[in-house]
N, C-alpha and C. Protein backbone atom coordinates (compact mmCIF):
# COMPACT_ATOMS: atom_id res chain seq x y z
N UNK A 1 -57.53 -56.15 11.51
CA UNK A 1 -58.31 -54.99 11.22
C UNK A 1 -58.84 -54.38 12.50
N UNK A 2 -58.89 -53.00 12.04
CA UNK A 2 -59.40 -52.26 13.29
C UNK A 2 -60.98 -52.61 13.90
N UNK A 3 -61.64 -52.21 14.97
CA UNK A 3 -62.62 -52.83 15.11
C UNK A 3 -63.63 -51.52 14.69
N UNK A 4 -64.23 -51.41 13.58
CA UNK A 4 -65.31 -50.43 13.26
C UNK A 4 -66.48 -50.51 14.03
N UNK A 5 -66.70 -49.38 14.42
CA UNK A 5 -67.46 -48.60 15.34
C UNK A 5 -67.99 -47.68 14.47
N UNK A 6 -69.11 -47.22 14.99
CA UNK A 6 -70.26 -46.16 14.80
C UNK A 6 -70.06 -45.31 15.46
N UNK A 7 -68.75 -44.56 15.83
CA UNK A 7 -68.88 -43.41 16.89
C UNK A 7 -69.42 -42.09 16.36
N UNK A 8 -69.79 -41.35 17.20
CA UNK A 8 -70.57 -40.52 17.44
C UNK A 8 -69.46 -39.07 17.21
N UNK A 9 -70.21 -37.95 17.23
CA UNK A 9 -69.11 -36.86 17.21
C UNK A 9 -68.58 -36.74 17.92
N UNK A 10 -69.02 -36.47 19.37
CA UNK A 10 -69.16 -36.59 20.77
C UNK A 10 -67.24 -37.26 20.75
N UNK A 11 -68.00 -38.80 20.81
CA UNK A 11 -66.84 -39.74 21.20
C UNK A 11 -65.50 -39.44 20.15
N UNK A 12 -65.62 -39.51 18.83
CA UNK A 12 -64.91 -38.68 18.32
C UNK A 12 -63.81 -37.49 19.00
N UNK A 13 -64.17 -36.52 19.04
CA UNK A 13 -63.78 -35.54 19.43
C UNK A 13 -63.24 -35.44 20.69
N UNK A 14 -63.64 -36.38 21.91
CA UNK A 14 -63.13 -36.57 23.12
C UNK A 14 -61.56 -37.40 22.32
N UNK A 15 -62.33 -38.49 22.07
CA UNK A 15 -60.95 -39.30 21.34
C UNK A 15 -59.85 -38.63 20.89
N UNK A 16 -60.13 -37.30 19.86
CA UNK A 16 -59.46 -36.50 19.56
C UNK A 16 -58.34 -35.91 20.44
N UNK A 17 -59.13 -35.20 21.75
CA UNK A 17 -58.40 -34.33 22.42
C UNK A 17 -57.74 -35.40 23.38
N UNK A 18 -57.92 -36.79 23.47
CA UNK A 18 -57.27 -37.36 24.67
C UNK A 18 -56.00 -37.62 23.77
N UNK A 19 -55.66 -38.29 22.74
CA UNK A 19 -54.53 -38.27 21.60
C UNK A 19 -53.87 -36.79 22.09
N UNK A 20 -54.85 -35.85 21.73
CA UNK A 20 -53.29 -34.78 21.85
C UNK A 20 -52.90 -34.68 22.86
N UNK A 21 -53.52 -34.40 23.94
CA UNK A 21 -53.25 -34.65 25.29
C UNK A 21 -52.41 -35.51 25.73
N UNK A 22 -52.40 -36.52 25.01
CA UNK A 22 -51.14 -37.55 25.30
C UNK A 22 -49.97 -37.70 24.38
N UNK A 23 -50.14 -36.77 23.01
CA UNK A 23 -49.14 -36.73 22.50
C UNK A 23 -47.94 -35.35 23.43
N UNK A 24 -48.97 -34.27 24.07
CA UNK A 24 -48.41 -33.07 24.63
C UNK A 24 -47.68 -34.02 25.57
N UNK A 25 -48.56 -34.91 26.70
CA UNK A 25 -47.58 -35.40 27.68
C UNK A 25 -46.01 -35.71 27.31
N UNK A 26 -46.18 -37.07 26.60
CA UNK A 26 -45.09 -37.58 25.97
C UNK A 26 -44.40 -36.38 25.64
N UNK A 27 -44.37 -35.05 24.95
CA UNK A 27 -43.37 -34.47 24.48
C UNK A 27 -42.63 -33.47 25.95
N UNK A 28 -43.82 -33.59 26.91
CA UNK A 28 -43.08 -33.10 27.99
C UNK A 28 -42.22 -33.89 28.48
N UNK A 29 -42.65 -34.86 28.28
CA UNK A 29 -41.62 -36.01 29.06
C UNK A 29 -40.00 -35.86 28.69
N UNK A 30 -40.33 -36.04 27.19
CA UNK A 30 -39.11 -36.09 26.78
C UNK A 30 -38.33 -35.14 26.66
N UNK A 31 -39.12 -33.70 26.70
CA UNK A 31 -38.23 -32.80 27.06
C UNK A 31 -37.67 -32.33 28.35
N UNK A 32 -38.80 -32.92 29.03
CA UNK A 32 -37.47 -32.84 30.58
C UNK A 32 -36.66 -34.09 30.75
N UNK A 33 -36.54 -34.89 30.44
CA UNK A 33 -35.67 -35.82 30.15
C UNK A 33 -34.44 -35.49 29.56
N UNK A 34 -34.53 -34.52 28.22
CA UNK A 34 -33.55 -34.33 27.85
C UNK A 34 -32.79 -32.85 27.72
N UNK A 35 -33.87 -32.38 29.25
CA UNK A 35 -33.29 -30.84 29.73
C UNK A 35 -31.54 -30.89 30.36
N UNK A 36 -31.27 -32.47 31.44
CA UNK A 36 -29.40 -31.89 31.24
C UNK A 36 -28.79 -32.60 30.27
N UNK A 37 -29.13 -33.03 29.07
CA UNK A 37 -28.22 -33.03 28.15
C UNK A 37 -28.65 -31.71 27.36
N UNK A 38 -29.59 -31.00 27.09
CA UNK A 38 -29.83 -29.64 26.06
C UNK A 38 -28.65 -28.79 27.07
N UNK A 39 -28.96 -28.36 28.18
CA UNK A 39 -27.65 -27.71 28.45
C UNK A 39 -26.25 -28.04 28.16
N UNK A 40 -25.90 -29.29 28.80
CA UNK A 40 -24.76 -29.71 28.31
C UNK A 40 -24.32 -29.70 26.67
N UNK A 41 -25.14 -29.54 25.88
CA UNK A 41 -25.18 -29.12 24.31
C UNK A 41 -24.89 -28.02 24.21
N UNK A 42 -25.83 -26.89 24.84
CA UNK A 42 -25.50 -25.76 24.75
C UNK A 42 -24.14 -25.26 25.44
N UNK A 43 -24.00 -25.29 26.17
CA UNK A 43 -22.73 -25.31 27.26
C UNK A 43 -21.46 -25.72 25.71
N UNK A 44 -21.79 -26.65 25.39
CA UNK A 44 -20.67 -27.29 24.45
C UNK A 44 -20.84 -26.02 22.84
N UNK A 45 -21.96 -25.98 22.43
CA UNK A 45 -21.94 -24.76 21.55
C UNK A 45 -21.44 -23.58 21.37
N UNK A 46 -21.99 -23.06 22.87
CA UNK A 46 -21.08 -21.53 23.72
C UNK A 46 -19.60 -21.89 23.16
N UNK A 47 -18.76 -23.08 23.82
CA UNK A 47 -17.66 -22.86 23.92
C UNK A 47 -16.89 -23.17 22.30
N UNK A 48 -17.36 -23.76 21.67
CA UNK A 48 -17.27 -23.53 20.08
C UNK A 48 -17.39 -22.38 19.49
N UNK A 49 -18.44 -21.96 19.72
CA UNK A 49 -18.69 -20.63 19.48
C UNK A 49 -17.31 -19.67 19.71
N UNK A 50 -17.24 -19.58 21.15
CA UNK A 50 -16.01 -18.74 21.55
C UNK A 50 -14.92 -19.13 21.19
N UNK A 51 -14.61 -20.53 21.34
CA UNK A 51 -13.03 -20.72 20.07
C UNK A 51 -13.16 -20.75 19.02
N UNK A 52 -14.49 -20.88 17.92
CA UNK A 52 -14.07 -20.10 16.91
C UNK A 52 -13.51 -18.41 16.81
N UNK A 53 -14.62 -17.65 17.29
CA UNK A 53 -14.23 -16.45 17.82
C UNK A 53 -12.29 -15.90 18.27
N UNK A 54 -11.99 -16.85 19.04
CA UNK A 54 -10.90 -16.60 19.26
C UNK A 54 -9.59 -16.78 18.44
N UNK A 55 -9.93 -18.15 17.56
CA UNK A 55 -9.51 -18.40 16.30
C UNK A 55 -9.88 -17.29 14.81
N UNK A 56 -11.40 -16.89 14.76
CA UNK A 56 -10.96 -15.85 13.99
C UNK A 56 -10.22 -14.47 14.54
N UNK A 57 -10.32 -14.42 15.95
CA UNK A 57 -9.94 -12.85 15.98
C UNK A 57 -8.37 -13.07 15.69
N UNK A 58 -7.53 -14.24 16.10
CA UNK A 58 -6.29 -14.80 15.61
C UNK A 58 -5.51 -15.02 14.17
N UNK A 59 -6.68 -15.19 13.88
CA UNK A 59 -6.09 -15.01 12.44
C UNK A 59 -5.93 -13.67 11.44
N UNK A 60 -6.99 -12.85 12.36
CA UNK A 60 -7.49 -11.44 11.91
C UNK A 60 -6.04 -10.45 12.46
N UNK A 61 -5.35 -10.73 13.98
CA UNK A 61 -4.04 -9.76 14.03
C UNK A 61 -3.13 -10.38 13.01
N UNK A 62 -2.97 -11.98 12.67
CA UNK A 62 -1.95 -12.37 12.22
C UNK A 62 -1.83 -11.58 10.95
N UNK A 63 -2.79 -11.95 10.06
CA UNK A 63 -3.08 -10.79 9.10
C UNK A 63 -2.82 -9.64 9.16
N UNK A 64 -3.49 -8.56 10.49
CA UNK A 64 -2.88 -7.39 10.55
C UNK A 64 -1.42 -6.99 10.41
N UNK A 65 -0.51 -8.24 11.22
CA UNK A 65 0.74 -8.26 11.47
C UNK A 65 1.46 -8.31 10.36
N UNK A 66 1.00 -8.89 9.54
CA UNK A 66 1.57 -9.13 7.88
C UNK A 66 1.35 -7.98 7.19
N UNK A 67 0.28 -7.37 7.26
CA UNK A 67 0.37 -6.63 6.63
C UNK A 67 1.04 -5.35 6.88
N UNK A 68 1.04 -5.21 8.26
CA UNK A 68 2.33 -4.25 8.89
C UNK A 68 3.68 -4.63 8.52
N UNK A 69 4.07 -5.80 8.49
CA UNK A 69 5.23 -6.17 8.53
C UNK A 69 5.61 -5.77 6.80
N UNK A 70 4.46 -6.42 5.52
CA UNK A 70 4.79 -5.79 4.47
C UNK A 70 4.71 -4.50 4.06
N UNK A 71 3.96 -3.21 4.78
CA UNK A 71 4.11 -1.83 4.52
C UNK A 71 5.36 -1.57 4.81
N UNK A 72 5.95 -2.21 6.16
CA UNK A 72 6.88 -1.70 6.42
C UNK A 72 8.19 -2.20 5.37
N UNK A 73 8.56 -3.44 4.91
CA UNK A 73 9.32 -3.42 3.88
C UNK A 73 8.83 -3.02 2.84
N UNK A 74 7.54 -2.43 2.08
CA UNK A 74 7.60 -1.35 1.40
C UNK A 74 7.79 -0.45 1.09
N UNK A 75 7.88 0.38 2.74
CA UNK A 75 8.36 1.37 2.88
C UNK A 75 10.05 1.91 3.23
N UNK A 76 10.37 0.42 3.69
CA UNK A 76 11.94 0.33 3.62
C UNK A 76 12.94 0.43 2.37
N UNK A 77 11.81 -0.43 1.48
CA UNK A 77 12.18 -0.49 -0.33
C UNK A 77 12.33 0.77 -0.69
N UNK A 78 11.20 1.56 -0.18
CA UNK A 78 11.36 2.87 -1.43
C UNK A 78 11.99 4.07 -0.60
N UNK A 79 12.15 3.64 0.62
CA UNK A 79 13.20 4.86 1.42
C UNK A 79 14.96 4.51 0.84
N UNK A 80 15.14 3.34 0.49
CA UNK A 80 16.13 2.77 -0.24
C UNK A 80 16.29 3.09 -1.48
N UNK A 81 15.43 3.25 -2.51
CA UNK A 81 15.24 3.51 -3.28
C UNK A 81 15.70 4.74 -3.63
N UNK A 82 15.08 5.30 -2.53
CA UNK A 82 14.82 7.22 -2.77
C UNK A 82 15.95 7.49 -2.00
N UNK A 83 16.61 7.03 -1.74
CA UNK A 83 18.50 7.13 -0.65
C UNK A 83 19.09 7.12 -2.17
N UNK A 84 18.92 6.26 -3.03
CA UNK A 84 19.95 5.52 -4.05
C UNK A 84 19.61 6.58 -5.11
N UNK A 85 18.23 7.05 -5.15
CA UNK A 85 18.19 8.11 -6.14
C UNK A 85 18.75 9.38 -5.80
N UNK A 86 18.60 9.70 -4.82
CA UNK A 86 19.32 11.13 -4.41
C UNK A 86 20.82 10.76 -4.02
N UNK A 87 21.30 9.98 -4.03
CA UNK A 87 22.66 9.47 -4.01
C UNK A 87 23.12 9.49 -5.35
N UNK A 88 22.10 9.20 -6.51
CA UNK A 88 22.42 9.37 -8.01
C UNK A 88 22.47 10.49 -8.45
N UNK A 89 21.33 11.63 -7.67
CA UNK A 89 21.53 13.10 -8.27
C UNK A 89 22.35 13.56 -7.96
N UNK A 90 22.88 13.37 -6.70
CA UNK A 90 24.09 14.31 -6.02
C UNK A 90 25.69 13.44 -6.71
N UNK A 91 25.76 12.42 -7.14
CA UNK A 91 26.69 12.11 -8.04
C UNK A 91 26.89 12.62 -9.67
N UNK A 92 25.88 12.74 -9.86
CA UNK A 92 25.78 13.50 -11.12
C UNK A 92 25.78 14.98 -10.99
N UNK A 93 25.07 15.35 -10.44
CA UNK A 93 25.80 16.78 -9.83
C UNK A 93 27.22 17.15 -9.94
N UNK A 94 27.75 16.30 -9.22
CA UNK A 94 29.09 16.40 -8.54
C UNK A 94 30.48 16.19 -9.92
N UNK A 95 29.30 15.35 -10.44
CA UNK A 95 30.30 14.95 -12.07
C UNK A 95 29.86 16.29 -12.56
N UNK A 96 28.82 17.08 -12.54
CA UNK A 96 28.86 17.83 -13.55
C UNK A 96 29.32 18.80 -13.21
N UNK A 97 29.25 19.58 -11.66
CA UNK A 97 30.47 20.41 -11.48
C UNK A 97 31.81 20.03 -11.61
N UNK A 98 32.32 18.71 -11.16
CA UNK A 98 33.73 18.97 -12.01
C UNK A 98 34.03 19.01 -13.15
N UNK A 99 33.04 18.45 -13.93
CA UNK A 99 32.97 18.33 -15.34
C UNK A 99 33.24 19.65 -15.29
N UNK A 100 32.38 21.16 -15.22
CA UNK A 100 32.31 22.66 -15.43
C UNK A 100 33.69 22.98 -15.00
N UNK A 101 34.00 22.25 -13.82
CA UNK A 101 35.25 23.03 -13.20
C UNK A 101 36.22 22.58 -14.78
N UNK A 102 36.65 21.14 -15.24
CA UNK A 102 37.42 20.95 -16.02
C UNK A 102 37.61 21.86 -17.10
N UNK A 103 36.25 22.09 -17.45
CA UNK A 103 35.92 22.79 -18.48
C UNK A 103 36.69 24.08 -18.65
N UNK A 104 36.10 24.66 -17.38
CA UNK A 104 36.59 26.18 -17.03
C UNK A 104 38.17 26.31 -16.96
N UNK A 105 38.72 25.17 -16.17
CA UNK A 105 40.64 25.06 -16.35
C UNK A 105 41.04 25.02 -17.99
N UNK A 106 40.12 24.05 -18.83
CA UNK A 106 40.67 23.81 -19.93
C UNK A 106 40.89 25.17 -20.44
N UNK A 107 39.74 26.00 -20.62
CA UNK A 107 39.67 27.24 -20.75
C UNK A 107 40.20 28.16 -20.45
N UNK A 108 40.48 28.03 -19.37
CA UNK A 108 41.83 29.13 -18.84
C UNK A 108 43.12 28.44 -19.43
N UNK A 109 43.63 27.61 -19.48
CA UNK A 109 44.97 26.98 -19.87
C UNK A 109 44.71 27.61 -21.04
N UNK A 110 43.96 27.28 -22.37
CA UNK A 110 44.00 27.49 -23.93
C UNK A 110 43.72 29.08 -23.68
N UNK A 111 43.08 29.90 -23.13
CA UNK A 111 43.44 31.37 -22.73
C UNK A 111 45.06 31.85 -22.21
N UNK A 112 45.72 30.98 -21.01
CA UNK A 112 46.71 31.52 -21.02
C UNK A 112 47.80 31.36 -22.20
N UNK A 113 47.44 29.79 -22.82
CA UNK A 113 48.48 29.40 -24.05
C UNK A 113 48.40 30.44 -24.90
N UNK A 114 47.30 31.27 -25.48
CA UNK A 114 47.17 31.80 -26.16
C UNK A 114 47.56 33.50 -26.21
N UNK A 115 47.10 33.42 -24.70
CA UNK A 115 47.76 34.73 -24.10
C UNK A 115 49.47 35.12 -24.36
N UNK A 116 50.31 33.94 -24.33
CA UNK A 116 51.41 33.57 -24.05
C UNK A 116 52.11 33.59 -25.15
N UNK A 117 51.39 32.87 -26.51
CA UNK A 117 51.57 33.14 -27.82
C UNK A 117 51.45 34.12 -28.48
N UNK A 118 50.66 35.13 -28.20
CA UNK A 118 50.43 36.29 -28.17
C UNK A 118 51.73 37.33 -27.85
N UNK A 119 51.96 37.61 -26.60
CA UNK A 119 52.95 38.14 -26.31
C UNK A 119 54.03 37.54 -26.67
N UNK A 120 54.15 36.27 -27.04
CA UNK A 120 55.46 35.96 -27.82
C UNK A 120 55.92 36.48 -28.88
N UNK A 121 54.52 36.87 -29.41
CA UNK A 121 54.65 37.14 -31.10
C UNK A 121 54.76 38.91 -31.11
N UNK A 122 54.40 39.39 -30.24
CA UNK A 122 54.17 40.78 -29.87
C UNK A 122 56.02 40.78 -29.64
N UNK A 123 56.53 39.92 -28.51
CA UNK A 123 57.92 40.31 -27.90
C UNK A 123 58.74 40.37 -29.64
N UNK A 124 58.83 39.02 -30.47
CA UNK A 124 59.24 39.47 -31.72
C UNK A 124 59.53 40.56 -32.57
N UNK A 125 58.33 40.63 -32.56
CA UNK A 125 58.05 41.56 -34.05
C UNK A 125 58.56 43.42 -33.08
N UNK A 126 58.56 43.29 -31.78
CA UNK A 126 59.20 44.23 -31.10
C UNK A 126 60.58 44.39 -31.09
């Protein structure tokens, strides 16, 4: 057991401030004690810091790059696309003018046949 005393305010209160006073020492102590390892911590933080940094900005073009790389076969797709469709109109086109052209021969042939039958029947009856 502690040894009980009758102290006074006085003694008290000195008591008081010599405790903190020696708790302040001690914490100086130990903080200059452990002033070159806090740098060397920090020093080591910084450089975490900055390779994360360098690691996200790395992953951030790779990304960019992808996503360039997929606009651009998006845009390869539908320039392909739009080649194959206007390659379809101008084939169908092309069927449908000869189609017209056929049309128009058939038409002239069954005009001249008829023309032909005509004056046959005319040369007859003449």
């Amino acid at each position: 057991m502690r040894d009980i005393k009758n102290n006074s305010h006085s003694d008290r209160r000195s008591s008081a401030a010599d405790a903190k006073a020696n708790l302040l020492k001690a914490f100086r102590a130990a903080k200059e004690a452990a002033e070159p390892d806090r740098e060397a911590k920090q020093a080591e933080r910084i450089a975490v810091a900055e390779a994360r940094e360098a690691r996200r900005s790395e992953r951030k073009q790779a990304k960019l790059e992808e996503q360039n790389r997929i606009a651009a076969e998006i845009a390869e797709r539908e320039a392909a696309e739009a080649a194959a469709a206007k390659a379809e109109v101008e084939a169908r086109e092309l069927a449908e003018k000869s189609r017209i052209a056929r049309v128009l021969e058939d038409e002239a042939a069954r005009k001249a046949e008829r023309d032909r039958r005509y004056a046959a029947r005319k040369a007859r009856r003449s």
